[in-house]
PDB file of N, CA and C in Angstrom:
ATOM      1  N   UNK A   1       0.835  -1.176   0.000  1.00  0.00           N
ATOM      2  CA  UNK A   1       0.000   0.000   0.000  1.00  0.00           C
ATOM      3  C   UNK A   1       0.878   1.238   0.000  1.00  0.00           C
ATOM      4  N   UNK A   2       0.434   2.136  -0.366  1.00  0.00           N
ATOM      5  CA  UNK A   2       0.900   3.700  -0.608  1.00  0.00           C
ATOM      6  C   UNK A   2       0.105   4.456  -0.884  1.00  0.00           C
ATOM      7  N   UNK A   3       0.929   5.236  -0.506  1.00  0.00           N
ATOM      8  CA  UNK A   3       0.146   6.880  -1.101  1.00  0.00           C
ATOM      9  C   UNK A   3       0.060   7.488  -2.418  1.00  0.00           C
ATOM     10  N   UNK A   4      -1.029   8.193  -2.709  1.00  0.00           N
ATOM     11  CA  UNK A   4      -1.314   8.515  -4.442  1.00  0.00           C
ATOM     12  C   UNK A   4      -0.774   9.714  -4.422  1.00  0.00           C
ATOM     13  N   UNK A   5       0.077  10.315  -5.057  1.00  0.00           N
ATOM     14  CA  UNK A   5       0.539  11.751  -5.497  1.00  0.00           C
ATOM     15  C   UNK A   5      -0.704  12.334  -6.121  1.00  0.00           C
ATOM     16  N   UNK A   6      -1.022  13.424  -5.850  1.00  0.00           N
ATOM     17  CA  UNK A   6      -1.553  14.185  -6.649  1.00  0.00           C
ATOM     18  C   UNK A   6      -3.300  13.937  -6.744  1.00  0.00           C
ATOM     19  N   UNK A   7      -3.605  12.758  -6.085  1.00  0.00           N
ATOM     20  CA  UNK A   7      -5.040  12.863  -6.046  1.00  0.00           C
ATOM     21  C   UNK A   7      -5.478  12.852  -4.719  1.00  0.00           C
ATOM     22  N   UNK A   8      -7.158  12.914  -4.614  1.00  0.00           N
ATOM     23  CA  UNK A   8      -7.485  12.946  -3.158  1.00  0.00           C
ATOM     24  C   UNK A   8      -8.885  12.294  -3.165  1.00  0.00           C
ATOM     25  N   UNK A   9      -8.892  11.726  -2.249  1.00  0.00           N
ATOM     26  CA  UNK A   9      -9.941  10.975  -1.784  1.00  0.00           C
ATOM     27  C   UNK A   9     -11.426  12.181  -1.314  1.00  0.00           C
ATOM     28  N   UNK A  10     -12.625  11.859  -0.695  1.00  0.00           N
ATOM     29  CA  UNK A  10     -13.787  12.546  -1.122  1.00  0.00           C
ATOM     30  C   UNK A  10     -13.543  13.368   0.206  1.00  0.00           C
ATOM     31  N   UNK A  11     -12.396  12.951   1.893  1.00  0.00           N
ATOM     32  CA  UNK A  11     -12.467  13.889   2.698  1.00  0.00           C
ATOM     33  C   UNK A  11     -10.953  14.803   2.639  1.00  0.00           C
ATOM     34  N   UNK A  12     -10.712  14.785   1.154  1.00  0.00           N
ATOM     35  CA  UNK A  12      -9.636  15.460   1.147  1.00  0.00           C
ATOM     36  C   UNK A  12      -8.047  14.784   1.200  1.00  0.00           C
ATOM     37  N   UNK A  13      -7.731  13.704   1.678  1.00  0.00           N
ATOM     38  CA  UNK A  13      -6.621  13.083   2.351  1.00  0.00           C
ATOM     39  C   UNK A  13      -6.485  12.331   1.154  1.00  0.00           C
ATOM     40  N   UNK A  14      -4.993  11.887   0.658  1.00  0.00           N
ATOM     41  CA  UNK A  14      -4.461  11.084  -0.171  1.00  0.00           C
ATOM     42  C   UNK A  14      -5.146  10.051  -0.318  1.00  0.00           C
ATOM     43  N   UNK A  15      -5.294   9.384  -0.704  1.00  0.00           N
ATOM     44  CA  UNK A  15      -5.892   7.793  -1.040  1.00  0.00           C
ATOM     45  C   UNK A  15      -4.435   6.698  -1.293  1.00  0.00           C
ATOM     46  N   UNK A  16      -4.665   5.810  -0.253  1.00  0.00           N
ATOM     47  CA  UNK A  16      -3.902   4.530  -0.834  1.00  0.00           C
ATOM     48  C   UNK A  16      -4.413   3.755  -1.848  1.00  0.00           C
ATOM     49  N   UNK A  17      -3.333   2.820  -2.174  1.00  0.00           N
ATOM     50  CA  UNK A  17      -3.115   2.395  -3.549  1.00  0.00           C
ATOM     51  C   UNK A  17      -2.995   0.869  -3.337  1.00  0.00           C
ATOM     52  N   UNK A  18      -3.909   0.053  -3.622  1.00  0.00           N
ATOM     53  CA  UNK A  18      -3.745  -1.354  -3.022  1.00  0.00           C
ATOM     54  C   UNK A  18      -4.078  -2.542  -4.301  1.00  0.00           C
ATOM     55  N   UNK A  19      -3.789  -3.431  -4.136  1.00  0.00           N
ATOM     56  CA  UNK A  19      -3.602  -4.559  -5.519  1.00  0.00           C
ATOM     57  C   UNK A  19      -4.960  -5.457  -4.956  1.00  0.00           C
ATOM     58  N   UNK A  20      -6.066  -5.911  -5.546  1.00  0.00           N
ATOM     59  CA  UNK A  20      -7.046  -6.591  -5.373  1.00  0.00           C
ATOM     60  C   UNK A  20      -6.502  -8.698  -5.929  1.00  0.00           C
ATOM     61  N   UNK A  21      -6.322  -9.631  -5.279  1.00  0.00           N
ATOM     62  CA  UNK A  21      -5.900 -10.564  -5.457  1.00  0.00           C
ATOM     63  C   UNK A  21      -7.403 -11.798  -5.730  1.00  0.00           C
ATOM     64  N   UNK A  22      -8.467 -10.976  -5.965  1.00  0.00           N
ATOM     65  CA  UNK A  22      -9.706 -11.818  -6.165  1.00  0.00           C
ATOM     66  C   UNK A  22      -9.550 -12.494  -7.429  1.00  0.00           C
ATOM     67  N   UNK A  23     -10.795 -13.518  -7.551  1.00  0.00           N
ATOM     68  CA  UNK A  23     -10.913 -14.203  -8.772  1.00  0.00           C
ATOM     69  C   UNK A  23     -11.645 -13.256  -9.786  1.00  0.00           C
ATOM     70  N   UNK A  24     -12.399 -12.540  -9.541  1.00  0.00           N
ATOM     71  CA  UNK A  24     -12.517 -11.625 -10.480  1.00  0.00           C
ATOM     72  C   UNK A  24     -11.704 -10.287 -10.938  1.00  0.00           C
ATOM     73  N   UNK A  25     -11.085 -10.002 -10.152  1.00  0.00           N
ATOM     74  CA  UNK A  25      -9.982  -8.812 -10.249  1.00  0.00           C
ATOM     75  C   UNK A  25      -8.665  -8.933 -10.456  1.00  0.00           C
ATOM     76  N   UNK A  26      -7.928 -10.000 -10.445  1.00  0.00           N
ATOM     77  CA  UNK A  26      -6.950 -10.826  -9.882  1.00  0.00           C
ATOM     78  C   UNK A  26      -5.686  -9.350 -10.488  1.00  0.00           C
ATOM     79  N   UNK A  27      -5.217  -9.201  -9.502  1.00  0.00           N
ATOM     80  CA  UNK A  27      -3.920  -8.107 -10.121  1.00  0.00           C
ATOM     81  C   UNK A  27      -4.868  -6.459 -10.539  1.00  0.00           C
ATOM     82  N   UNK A  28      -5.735  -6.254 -10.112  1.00  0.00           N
ATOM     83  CA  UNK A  28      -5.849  -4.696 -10.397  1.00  0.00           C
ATOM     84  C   UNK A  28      -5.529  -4.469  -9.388  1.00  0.00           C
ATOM     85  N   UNK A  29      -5.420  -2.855  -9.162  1.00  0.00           N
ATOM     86  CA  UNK A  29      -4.925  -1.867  -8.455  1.00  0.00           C
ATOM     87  C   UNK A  29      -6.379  -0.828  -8.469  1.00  0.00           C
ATOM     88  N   UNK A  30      -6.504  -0.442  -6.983  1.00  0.00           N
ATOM     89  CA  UNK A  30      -7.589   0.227  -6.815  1.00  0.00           C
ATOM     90  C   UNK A  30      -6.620   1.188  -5.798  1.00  0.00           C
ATOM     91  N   UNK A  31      -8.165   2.538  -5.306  1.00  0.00           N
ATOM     92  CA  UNK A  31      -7.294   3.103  -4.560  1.00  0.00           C
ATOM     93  C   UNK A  31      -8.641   3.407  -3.438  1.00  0.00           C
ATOM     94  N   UNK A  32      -8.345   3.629  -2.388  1.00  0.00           N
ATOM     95  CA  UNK A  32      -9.525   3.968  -1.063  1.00  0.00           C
ATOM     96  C   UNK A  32      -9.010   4.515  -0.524  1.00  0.00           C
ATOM     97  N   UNK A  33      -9.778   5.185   0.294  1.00  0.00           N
ATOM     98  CA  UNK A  33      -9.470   6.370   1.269  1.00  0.00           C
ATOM     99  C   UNK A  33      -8.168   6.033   2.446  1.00  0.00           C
ATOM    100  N   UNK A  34      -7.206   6.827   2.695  1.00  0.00           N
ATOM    101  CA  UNK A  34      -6.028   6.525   3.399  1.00  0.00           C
ATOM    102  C   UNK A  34      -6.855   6.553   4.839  1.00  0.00           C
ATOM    103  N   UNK A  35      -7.907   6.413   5.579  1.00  0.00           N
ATOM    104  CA  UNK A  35      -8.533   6.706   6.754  1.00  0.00           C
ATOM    105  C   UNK A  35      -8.886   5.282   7.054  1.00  0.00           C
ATOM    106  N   UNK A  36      -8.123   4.664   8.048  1.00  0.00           N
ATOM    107  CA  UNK A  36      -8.770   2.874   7.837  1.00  0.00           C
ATOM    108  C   UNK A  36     -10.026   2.783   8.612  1.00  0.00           C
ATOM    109  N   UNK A  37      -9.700   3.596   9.758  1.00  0.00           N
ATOM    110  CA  UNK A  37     -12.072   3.682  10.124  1.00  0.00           C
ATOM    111  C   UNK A  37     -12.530   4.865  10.124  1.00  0.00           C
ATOM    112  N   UNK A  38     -13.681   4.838  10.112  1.00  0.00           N
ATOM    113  CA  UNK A  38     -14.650   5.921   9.488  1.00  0.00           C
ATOM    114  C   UNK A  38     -13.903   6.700   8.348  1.00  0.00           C
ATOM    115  N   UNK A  39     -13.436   6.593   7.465  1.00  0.00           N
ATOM    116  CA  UNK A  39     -12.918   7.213   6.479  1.00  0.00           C
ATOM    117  C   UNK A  39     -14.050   7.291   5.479  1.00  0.00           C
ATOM    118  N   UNK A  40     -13.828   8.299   4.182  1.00  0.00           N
ATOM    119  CA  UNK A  40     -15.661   8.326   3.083  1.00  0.00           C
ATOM    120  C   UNK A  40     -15.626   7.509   2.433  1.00  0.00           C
ATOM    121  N   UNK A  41     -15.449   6.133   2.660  1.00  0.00           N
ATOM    122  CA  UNK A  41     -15.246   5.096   1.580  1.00  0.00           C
ATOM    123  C   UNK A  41     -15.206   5.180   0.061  1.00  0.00           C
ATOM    124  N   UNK A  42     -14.463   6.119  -0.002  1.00  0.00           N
ATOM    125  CA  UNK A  42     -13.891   6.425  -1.436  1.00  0.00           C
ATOM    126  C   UNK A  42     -13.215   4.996  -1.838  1.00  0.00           C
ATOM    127  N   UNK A  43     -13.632   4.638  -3.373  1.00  0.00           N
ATOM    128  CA  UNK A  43     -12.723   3.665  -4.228  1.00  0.00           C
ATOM    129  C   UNK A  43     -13.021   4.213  -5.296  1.00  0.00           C
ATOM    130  N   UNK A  44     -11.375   3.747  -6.321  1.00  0.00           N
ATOM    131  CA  UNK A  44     -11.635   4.212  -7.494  1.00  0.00           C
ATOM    132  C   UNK A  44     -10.648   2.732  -8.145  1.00  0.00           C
ATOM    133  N   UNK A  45     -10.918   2.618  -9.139  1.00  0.00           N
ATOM    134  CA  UNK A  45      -9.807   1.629 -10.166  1.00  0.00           C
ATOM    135  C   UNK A  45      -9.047   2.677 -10.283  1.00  0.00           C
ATOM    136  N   UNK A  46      -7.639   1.968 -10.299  1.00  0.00           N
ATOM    137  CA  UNK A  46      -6.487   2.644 -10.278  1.00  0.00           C
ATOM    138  C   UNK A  46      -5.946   2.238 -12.063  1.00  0.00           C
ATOM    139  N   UNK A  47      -6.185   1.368 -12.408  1.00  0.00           N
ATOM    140  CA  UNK A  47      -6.370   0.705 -13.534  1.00  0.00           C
ATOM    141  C   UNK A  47      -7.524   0.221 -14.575  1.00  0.00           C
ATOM    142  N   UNK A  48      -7.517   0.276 -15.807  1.00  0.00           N
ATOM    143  CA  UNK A  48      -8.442  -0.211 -17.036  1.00  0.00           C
ATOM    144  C   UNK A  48      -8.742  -1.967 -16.384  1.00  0.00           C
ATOM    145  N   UNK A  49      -9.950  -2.365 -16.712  1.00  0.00           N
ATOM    146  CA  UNK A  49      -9.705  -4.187 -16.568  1.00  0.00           C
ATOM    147  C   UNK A  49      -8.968  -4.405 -17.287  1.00  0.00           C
ATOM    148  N   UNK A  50      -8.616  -5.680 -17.266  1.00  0.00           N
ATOM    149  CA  UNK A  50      -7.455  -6.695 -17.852  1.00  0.00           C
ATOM    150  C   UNK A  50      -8.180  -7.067 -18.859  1.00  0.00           C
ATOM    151  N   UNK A  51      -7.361  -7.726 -20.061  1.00  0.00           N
ATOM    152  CA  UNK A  51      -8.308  -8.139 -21.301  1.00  0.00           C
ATOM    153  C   UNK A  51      -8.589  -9.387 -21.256  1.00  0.00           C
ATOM    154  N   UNK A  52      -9.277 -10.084 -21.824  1.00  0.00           N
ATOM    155  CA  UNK A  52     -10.209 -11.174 -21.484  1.00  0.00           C
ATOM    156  C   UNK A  52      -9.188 -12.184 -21.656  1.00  0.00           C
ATOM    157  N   UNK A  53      -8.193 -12.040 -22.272  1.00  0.00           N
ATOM    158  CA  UNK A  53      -6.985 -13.277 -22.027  1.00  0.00           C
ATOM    159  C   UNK A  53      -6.031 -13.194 -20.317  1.00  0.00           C
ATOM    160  N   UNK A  54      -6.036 -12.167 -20.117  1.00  0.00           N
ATOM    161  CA  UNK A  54      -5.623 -12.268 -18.653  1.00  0.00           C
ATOM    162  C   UNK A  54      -6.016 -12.430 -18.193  1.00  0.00           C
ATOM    163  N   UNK A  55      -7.424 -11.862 -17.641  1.00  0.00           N
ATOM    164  CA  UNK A  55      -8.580 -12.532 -16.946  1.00  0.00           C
ATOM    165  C   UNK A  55      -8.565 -13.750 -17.502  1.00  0.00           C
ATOM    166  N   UNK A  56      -8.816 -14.896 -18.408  1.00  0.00           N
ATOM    167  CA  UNK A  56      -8.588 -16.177 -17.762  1.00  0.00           C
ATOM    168  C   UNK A  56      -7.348 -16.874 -17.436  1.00  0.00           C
ATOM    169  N   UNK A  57      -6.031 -16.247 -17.729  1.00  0.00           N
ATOM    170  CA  UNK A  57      -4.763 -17.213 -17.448  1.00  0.00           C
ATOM    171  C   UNK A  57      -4.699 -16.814 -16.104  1.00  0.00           C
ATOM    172  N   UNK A  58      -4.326 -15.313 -15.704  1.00  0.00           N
ATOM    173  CA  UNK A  58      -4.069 -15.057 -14.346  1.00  0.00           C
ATOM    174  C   UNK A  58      -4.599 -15.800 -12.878  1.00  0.00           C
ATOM    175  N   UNK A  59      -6.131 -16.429 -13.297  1.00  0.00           N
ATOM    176  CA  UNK A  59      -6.676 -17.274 -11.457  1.00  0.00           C
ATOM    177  C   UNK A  59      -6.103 -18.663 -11.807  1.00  0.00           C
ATOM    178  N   UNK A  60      -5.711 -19.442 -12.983  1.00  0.00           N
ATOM    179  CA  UNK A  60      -5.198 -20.069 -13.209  1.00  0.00           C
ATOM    180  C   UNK A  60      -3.623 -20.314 -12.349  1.00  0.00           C
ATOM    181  N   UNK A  61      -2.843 -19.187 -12.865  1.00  0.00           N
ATOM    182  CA  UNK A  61      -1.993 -19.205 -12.272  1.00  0.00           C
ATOM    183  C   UNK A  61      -1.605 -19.114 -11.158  1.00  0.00           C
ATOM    184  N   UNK A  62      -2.496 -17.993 -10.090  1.00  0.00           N
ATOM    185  CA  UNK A  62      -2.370 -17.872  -8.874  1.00  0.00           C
ATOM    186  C   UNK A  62      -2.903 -19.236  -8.077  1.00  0.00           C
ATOM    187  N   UNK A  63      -3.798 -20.151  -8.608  1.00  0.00           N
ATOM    188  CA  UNK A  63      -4.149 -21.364  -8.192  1.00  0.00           C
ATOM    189  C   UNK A  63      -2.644 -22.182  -8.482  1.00  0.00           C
ATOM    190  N   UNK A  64      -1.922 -22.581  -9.508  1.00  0.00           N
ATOM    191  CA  UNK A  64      -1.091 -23.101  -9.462  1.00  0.00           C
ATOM    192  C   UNK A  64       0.436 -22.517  -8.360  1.00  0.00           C
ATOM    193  N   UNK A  65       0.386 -21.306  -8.930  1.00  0.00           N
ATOM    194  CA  UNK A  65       1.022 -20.652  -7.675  1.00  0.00           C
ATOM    195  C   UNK A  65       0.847 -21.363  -6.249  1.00  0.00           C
ATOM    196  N   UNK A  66      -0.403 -21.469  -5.472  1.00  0.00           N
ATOM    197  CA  UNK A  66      -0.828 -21.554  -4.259  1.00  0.00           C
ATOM    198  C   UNK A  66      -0.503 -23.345  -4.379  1.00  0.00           C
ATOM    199  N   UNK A  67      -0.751 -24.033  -5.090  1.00  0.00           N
ATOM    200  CA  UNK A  67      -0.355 -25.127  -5.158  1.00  0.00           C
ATOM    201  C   UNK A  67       0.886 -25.675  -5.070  1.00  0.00           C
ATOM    202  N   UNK A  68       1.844 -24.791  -5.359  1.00  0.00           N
ATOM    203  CA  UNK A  68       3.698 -24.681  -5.195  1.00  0.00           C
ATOM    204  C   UNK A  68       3.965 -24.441  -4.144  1.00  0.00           C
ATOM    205  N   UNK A  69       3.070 -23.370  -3.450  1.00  0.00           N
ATOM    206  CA  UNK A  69       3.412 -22.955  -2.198  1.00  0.00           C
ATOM    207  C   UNK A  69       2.942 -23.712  -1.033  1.00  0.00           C
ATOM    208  N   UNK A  70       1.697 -24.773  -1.345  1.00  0.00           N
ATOM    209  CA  UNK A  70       1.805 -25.853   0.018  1.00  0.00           C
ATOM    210  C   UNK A  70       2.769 -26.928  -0.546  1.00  0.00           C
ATOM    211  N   UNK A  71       2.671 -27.136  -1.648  1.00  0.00           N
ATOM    212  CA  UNK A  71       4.205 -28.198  -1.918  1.00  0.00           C
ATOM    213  C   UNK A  71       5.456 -28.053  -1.113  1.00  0.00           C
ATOM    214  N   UNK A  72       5.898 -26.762  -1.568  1.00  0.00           N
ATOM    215  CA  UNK A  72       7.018 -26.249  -0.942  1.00  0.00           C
ATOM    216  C   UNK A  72       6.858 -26.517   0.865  1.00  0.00           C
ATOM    217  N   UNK A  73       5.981 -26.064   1.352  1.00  0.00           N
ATOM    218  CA  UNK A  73       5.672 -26.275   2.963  1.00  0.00           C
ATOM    219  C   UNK A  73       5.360 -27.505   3.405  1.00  0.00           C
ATOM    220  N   UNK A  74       5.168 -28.610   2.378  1.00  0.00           N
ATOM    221  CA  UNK A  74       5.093 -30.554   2.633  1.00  0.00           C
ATOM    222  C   UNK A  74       6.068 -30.697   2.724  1.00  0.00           C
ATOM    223  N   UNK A  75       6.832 -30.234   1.524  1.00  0.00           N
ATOM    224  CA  UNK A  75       8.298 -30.717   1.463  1.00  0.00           C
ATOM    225  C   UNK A  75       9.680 -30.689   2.614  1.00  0.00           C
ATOM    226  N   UNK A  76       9.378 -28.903   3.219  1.00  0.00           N
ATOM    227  CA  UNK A  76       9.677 -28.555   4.187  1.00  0.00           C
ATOM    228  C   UNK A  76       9.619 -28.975   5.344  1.00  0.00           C
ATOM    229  N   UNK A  77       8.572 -29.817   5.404  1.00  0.00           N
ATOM    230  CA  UNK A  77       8.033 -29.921   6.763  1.00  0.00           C
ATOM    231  C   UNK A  77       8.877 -31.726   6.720  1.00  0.00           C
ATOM    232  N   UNK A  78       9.024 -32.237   5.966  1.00  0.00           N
ATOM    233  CA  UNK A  78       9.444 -33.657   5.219  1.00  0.00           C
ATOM    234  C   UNK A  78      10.591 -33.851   5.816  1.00  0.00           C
ATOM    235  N   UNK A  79      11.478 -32.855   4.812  1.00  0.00           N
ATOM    236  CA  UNK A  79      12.648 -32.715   5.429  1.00  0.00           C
ATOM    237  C   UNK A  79      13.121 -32.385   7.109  1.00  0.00           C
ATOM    238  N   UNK A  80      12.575 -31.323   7.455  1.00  0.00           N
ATOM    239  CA  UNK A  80      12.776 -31.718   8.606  1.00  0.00           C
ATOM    240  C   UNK A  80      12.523 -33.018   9.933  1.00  0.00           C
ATOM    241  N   UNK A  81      12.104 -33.590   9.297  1.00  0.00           N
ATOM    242  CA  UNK A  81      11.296 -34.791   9.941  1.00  0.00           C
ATOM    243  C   UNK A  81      12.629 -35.827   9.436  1.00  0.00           C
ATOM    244  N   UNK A  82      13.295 -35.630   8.413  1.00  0.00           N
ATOM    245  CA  UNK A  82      14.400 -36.541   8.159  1.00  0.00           C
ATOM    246  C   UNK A  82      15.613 -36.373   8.513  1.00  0.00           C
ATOM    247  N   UNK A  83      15.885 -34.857   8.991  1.00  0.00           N
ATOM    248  CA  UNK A  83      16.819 -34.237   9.411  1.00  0.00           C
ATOM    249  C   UNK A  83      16.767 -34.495  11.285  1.00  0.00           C
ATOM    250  N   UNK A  84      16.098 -34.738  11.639  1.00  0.00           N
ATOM    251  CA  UNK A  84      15.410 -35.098  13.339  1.00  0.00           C
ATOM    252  C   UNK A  84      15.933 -36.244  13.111  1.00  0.00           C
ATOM    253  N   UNK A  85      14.969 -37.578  12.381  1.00  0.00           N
ATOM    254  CA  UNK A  85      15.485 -38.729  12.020  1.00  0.00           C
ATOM    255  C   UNK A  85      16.858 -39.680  12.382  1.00  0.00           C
ATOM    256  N   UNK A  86      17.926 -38.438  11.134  1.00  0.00           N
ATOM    257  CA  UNK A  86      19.069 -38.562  10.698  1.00  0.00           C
ATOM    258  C   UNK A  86      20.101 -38.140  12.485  1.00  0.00           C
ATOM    259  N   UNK A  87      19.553 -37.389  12.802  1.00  0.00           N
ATOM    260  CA  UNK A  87      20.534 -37.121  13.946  1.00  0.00           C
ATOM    261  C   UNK A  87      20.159 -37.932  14.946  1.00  0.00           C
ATOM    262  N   UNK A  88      18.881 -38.221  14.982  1.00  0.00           N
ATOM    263  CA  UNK A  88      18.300 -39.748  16.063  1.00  0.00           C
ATOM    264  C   UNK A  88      19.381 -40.424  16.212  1.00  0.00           C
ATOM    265  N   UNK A  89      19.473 -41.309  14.315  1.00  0.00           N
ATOM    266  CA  UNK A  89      19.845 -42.523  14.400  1.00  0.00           C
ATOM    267  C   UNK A  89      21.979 -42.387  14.334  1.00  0.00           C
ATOM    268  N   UNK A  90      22.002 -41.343  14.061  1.00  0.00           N
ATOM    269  CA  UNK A  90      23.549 -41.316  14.501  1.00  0.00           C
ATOM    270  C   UNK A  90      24.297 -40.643  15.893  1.00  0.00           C
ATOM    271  N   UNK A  91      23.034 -40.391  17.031  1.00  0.00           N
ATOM    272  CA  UNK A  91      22.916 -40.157  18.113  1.00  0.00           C
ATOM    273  C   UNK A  91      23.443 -41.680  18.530  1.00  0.00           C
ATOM    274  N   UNK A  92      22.246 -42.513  18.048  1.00  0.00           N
ATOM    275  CA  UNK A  92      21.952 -44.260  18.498  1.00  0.00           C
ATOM    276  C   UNK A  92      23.892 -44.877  17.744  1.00  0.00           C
ATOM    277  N   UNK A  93      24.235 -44.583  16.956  1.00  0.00           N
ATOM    278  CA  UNK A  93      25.233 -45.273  16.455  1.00  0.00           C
ATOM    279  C   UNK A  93      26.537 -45.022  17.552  1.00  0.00           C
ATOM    280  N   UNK A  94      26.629 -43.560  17.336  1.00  0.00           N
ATOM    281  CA  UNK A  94      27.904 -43.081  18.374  1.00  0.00           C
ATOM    282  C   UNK A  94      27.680 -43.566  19.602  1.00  0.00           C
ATOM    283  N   UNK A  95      26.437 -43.196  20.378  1.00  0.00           N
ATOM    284  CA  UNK A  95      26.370 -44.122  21.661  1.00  0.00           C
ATOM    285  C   UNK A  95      26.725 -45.843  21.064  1.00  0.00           C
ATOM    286  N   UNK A  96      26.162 -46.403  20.580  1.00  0.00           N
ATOM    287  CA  UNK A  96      26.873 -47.879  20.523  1.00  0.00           C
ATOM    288  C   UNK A  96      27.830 -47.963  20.305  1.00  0.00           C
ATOM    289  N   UNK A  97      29.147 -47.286  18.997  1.00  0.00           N
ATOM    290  CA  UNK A  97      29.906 -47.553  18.997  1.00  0.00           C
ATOM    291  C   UNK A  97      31.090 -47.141  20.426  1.00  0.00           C
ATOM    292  N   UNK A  98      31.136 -45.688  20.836  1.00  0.00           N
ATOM    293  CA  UNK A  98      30.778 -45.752  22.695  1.00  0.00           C
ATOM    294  C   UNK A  98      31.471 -46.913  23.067  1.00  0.00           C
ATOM    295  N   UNK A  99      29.960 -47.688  23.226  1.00  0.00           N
ATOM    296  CA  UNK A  99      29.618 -48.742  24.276  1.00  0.00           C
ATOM    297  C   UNK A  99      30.940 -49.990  23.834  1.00  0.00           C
TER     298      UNK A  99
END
């Protein structure tokens, strides 16, 4: 979020500048009043819509996106579970050899 140069919202005060991540909007930029309560609920598109080929690749992608990103956090979570594992069982070795 940021501040808009040069324009103003309906009580006068800058308007922030924020990216909408919906399935219908996916990637515009709007702007609302910089006042987060009671502010004049000013919105404006900060941007034209997207053309009908972005609008359908873009929720596509952010779905595959989001799909990488719990991969990535299985995987993560995997590894550490083998890395615990791994120091278990050469915890268990050095004590025997030790013994």
């Amino acid at each position: 979020m940021s501040d808009v140069v040069g324009a103003s919202c309906l009580c006068g005060n800058a308007p922030r500048i924020h990216t909408s991540w919906t399935k219908e909007n996916p990637e515009r930029r709007f702007l609302t009043c910089a006042k987060i309560a009671g502010g004049c609920h000013f919105f404006e598109w900060e941007d034209g819509p997207m053309c009908a080929r972005s609008g359908a690749i873009i929720p596509g992608l952010l779905l595959q996106l989001n799909k990488l990103d719990e991969e990535k956090a299985r995987l993560e979570r995997r590894n550490k579970i083998y890395v615990v594992l791994i120091s278990v069982l050469l915890f268990v070795i050095l004590f025997m050899w030790i013994q």
